[in-house]
PDB file of N, CA and C in Angstrom:
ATOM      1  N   UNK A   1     -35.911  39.336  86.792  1.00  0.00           N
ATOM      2  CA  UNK A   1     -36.204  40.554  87.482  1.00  0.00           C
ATOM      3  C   UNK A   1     -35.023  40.906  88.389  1.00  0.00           C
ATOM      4  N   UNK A   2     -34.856  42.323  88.232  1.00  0.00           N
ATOM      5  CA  UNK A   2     -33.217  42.664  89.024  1.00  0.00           C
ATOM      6  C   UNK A   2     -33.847  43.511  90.244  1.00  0.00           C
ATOM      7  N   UNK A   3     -33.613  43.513  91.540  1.00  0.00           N
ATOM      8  CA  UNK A   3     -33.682  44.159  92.320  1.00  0.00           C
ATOM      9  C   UNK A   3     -33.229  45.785  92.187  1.00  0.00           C
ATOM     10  N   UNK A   4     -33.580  46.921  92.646  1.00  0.00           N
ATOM     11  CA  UNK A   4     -33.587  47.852  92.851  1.00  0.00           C
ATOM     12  C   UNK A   4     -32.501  48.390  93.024  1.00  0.00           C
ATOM     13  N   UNK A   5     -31.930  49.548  92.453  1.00  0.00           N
ATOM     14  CA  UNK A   5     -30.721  49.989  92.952  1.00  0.00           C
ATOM     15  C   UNK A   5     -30.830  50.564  94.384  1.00  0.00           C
ATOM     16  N   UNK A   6     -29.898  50.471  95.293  1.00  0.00           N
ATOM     17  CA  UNK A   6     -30.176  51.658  97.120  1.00  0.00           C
ATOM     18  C   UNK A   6     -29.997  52.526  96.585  1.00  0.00           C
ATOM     19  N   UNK A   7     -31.209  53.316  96.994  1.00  0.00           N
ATOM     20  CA  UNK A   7     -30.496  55.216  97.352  1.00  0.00           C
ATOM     21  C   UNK A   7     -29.110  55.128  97.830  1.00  0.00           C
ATOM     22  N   UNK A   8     -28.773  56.120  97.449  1.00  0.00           N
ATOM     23  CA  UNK A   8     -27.732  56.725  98.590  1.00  0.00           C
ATOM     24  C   UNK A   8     -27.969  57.634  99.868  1.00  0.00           C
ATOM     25  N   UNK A   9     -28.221  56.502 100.921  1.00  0.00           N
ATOM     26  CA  UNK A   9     -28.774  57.622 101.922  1.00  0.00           C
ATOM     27  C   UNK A   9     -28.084  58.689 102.519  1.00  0.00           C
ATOM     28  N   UNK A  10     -26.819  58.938 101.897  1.00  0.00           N
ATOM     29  CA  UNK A  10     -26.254  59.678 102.148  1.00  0.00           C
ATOM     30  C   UNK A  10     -26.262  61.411 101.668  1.00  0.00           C
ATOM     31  N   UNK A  11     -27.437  61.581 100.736  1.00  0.00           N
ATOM     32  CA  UNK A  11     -27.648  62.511  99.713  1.00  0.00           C
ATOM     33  C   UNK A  11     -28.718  63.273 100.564  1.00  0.00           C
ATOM     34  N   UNK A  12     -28.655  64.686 100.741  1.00  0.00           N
ATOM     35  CA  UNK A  12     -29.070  64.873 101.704  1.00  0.00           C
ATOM     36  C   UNK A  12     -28.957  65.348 102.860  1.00  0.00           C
ATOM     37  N   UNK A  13     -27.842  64.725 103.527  1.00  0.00           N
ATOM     38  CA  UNK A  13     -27.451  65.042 104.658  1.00  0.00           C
ATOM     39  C   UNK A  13     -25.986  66.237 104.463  1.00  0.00           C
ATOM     40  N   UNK A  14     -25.950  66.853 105.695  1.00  0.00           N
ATOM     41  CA  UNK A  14     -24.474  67.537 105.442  1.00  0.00           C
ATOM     42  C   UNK A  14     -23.889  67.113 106.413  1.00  0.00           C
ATOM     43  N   UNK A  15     -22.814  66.616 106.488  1.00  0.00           N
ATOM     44  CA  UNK A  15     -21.642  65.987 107.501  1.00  0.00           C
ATOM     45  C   UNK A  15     -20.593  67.119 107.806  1.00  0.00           C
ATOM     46  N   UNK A  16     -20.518  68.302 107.637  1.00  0.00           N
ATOM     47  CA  UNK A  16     -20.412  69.095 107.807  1.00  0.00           C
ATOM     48  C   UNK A  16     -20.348  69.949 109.077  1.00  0.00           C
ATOM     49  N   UNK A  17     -22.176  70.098 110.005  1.00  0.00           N
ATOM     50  CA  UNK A  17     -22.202  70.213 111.600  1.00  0.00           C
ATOM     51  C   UNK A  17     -22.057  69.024 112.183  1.00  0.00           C
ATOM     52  N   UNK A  18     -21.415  68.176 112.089  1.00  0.00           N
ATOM     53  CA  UNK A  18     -21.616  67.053 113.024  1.00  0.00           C
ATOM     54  C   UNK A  18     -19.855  66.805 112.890  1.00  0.00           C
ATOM     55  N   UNK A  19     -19.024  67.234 111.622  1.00  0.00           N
ATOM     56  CA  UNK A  19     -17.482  67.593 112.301  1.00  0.00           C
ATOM     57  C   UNK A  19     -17.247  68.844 112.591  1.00  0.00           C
ATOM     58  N   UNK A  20     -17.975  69.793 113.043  1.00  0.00           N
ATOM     59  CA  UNK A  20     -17.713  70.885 114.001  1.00  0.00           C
ATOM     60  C   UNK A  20     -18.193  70.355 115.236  1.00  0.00           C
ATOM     61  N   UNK A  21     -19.052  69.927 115.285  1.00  0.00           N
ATOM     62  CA  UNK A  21     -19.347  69.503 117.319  1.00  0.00           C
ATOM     63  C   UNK A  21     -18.286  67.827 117.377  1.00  0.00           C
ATOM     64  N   UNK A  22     -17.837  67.457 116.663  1.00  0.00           N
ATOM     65  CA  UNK A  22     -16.872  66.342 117.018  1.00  0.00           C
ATOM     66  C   UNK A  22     -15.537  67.383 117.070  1.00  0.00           C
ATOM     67  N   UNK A  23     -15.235  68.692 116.612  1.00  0.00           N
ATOM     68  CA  UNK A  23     -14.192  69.328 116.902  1.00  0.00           C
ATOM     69  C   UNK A  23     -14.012  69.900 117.405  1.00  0.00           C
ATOM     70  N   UNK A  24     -15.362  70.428 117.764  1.00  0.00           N
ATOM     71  CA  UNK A  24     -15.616  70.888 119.714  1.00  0.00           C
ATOM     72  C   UNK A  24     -15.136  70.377 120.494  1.00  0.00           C
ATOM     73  N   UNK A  25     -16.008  68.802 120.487  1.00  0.00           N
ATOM     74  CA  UNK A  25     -15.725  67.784 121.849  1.00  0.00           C
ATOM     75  C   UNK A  25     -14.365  67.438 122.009  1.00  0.00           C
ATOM     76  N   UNK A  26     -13.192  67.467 120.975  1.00  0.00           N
ATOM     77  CA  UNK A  26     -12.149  67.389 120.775  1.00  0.00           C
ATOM     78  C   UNK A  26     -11.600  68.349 121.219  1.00  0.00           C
ATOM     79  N   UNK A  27     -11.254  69.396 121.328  1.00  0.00           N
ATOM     80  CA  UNK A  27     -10.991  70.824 121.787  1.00  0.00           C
ATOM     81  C   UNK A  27     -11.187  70.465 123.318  1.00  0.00           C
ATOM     82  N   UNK A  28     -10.643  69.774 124.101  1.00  0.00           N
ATOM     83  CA  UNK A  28     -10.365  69.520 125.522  1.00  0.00           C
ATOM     84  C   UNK A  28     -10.110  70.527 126.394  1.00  0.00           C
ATOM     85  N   UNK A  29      -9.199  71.458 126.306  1.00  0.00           N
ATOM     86  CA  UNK A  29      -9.058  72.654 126.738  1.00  0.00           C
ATOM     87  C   UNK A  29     -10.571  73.278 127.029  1.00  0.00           C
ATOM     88  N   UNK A  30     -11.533  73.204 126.300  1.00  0.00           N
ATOM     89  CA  UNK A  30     -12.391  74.236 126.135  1.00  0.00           C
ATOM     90  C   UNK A  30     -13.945  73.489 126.937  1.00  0.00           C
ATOM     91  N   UNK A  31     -13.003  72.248 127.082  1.00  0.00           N
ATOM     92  CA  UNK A  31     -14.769  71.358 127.137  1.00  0.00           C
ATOM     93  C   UNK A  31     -14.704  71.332 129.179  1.00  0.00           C
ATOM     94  N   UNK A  32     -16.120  71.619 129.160  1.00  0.00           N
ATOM     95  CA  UNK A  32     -16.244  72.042 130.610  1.00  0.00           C
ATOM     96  C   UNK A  32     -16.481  70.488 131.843  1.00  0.00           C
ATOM     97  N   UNK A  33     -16.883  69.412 131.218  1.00  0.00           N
ATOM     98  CA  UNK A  33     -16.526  68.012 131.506  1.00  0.00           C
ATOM     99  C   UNK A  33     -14.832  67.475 131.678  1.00  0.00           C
ATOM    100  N   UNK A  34     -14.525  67.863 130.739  1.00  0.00           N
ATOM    101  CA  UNK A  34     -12.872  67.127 130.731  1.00  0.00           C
ATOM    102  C   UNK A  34     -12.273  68.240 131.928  1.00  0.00           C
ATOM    103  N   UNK A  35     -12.729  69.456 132.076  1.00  0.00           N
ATOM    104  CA  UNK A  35     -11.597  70.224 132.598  1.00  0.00           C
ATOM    105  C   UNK A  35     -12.341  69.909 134.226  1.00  0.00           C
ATOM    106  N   UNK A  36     -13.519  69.624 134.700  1.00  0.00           N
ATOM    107  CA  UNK A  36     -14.503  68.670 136.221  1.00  0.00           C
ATOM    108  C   UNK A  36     -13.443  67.565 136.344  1.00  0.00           C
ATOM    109  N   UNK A  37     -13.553  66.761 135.431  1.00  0.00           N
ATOM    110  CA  UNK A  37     -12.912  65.067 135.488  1.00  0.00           C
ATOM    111  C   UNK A  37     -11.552  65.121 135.630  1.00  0.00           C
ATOM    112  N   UNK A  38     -10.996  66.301 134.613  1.00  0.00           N
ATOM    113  CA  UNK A  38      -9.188  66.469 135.411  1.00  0.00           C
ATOM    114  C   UNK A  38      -8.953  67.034 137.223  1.00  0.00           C
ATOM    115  N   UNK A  39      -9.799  68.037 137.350  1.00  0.00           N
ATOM    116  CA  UNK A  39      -9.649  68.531 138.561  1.00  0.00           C
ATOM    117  C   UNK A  39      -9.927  67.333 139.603  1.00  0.00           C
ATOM    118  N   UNK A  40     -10.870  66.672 139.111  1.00  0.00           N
ATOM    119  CA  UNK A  40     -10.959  65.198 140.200  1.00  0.00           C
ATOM    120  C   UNK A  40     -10.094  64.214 139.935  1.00  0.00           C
ATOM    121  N   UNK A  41      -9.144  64.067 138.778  1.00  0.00           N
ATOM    122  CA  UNK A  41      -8.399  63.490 139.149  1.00  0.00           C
ATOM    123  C   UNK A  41      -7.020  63.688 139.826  1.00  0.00           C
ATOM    124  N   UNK A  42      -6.677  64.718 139.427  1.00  0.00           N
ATOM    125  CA  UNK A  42      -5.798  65.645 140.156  1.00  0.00           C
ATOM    126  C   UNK A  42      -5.759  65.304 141.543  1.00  0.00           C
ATOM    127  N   UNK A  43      -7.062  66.094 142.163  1.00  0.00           N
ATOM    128  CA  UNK A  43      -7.384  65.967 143.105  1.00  0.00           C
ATOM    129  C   UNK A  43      -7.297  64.593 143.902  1.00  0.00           C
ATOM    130  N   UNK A  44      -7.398  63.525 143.481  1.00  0.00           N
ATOM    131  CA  UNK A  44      -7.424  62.415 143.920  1.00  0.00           C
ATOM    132  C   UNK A  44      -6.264  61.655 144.188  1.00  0.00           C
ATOM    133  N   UNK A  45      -5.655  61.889 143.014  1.00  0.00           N
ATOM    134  CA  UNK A  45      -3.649  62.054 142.937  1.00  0.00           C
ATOM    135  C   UNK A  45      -2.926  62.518 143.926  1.00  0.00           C
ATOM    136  N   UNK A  46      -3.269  63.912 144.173  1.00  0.00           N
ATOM    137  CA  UNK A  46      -2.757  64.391 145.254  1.00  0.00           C
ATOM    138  C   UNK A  46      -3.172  64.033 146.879  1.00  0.00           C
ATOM    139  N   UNK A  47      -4.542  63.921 147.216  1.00  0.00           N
ATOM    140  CA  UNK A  47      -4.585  62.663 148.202  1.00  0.00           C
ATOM    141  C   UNK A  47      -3.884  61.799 148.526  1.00  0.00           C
ATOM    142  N   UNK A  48      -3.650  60.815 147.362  1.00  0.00           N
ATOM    143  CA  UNK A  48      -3.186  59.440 147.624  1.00  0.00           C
ATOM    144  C   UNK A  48      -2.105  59.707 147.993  1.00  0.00           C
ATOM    145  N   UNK A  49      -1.053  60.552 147.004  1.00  0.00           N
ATOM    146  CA  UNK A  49       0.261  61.289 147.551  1.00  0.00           C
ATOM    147  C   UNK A  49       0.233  61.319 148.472  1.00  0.00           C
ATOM    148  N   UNK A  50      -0.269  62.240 149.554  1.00  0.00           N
ATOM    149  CA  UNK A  50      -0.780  62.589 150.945  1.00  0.00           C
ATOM    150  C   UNK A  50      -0.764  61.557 151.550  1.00  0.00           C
ATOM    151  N   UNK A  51      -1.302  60.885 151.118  1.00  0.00           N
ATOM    152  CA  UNK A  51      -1.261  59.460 152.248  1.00  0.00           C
ATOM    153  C   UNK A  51      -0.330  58.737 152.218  1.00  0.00           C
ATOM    154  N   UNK A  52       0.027  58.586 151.192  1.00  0.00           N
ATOM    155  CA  UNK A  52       1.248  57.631 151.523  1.00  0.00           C
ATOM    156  C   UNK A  52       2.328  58.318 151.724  1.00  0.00           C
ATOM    157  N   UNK A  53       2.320  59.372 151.656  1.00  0.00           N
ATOM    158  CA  UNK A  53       3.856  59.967 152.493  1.00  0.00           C
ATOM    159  C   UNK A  53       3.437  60.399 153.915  1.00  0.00           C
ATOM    160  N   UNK A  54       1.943  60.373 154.551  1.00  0.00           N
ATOM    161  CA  UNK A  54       1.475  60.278 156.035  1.00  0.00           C
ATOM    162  C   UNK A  54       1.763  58.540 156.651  1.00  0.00           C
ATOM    163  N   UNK A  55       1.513  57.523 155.794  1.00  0.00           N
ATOM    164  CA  UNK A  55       1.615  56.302 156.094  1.00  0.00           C
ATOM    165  C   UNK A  55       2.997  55.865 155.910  1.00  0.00           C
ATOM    166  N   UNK A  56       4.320  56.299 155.267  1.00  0.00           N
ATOM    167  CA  UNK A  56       5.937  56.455 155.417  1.00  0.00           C
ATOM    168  C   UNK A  56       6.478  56.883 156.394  1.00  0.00           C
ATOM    169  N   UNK A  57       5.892  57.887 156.699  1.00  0.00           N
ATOM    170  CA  UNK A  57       6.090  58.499 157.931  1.00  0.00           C
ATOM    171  C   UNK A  57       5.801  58.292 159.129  1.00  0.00           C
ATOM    172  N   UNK A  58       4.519  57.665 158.938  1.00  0.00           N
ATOM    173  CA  UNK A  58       4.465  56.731 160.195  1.00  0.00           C
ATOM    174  C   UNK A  58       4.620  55.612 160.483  1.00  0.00           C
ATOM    175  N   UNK A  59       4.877  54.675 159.393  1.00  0.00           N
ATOM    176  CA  UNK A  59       5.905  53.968 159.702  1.00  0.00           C
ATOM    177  C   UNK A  59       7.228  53.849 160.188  1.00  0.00           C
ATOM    178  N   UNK A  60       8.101  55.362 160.016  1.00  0.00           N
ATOM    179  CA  UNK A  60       9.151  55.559 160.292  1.00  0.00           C
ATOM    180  C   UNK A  60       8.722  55.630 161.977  1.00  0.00           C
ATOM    181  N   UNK A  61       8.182  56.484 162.110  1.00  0.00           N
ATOM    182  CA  UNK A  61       8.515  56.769 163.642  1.00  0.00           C
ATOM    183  C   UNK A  61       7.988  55.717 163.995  1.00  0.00           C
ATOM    184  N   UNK A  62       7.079  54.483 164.091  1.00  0.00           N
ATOM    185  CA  UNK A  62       6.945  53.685 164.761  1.00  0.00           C
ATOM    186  C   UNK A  62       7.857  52.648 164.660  1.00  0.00           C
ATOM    187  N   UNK A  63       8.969  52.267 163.629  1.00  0.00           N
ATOM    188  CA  UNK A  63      10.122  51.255 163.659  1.00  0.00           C
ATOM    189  C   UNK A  63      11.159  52.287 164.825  1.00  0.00           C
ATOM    190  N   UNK A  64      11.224  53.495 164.557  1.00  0.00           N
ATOM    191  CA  UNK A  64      11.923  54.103 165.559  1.00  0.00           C
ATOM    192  C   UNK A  64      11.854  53.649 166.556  1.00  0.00           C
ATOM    193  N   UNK A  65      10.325  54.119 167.102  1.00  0.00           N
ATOM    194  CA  UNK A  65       9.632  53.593 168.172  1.00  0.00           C
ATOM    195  C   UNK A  65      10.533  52.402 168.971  1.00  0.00           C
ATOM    196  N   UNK A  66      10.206  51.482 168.272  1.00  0.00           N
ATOM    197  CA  UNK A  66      10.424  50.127 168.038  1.00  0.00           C
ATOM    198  C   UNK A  66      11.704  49.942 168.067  1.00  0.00           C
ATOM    199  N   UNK A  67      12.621  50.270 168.123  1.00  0.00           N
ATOM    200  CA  UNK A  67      14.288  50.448 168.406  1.00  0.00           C
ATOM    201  C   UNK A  67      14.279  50.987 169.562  1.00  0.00           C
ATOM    202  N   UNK A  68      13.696  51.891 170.015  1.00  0.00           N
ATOM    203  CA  UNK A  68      13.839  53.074 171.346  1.00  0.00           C
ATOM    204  C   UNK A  68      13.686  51.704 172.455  1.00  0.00           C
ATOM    205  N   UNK A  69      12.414  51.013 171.978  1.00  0.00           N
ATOM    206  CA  UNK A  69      11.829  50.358 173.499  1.00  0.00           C
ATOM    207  C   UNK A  69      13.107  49.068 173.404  1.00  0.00           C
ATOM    208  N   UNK A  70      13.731  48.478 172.130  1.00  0.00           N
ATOM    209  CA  UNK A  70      14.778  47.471 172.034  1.00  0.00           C
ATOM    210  C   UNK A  70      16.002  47.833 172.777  1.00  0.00           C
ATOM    211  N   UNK A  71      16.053  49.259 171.993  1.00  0.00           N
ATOM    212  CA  UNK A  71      16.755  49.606 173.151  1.00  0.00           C
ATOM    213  C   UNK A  71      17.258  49.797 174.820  1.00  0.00           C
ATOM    214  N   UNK A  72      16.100  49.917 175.423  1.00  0.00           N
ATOM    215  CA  UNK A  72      15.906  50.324 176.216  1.00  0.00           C
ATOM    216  C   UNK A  72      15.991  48.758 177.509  1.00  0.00           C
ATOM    217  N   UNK A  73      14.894  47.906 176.674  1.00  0.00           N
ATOM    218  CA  UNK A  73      15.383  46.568 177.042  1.00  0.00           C
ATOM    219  C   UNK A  73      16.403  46.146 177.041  1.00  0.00           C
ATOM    220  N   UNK A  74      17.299  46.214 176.579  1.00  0.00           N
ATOM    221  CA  UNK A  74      18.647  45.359 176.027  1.00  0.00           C
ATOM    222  C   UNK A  74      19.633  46.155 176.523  1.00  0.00           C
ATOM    223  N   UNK A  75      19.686  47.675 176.683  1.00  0.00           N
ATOM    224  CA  UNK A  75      20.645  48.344 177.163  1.00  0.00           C
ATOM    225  C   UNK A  75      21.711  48.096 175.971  1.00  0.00           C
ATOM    226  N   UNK A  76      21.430  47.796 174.775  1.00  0.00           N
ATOM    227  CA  UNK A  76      22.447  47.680 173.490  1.00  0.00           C
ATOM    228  C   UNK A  76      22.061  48.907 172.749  1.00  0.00           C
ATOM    229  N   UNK A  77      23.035  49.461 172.252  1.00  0.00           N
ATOM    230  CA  UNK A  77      22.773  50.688 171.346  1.00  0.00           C
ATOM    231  C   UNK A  77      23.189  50.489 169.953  1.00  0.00           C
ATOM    232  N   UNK A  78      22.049  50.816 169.333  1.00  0.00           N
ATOM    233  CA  UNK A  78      22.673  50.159 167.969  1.00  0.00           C
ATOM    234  C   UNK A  78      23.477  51.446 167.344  1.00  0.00           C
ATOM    235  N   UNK A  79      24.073  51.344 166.356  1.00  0.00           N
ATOM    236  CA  UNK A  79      25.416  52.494 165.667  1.00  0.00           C
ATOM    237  C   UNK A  79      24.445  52.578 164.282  1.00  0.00           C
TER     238      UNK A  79
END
């Protein structure tokens, strides 16, 4: 006794709408998620930027700082 041939469960179906909404979701430009998730990352990018050129900067003036008062002690001027 021989077992059964499978259907083809594939007979039937159309694969057809299901690569138009995978060529939707692909279409990035157009998709209203990807273009939320860029603006937040963007956004988040540019923060960090922000900060670390606020935290450079204040580092600078406080090594300044920090020379002014060496200075000031020591009566040595550095060149």
């Amino acid at each position: 006794m021989t077992s059964p041939e499978p259907e083809d469960l594939r007979e039937g179906f159309e694969d057809e709408p299901r690569r138009d909404s995978r060529r939707e979701w692909r279409d990035l430009e157009e998709n209203p998620i990807v273009g939320w998730a860029k603006a937040i990352a963007l956004g988040i990018a540019d923060t960090a930027k922000d900060m670390l050129e606020a935290g450079r900067e204040g580092a600078r003036e406080a090594m300044d700082a920090g020379w002014e008062r060496f200075d000031r002690k020591t009566k040595h001027r550095r060149d």
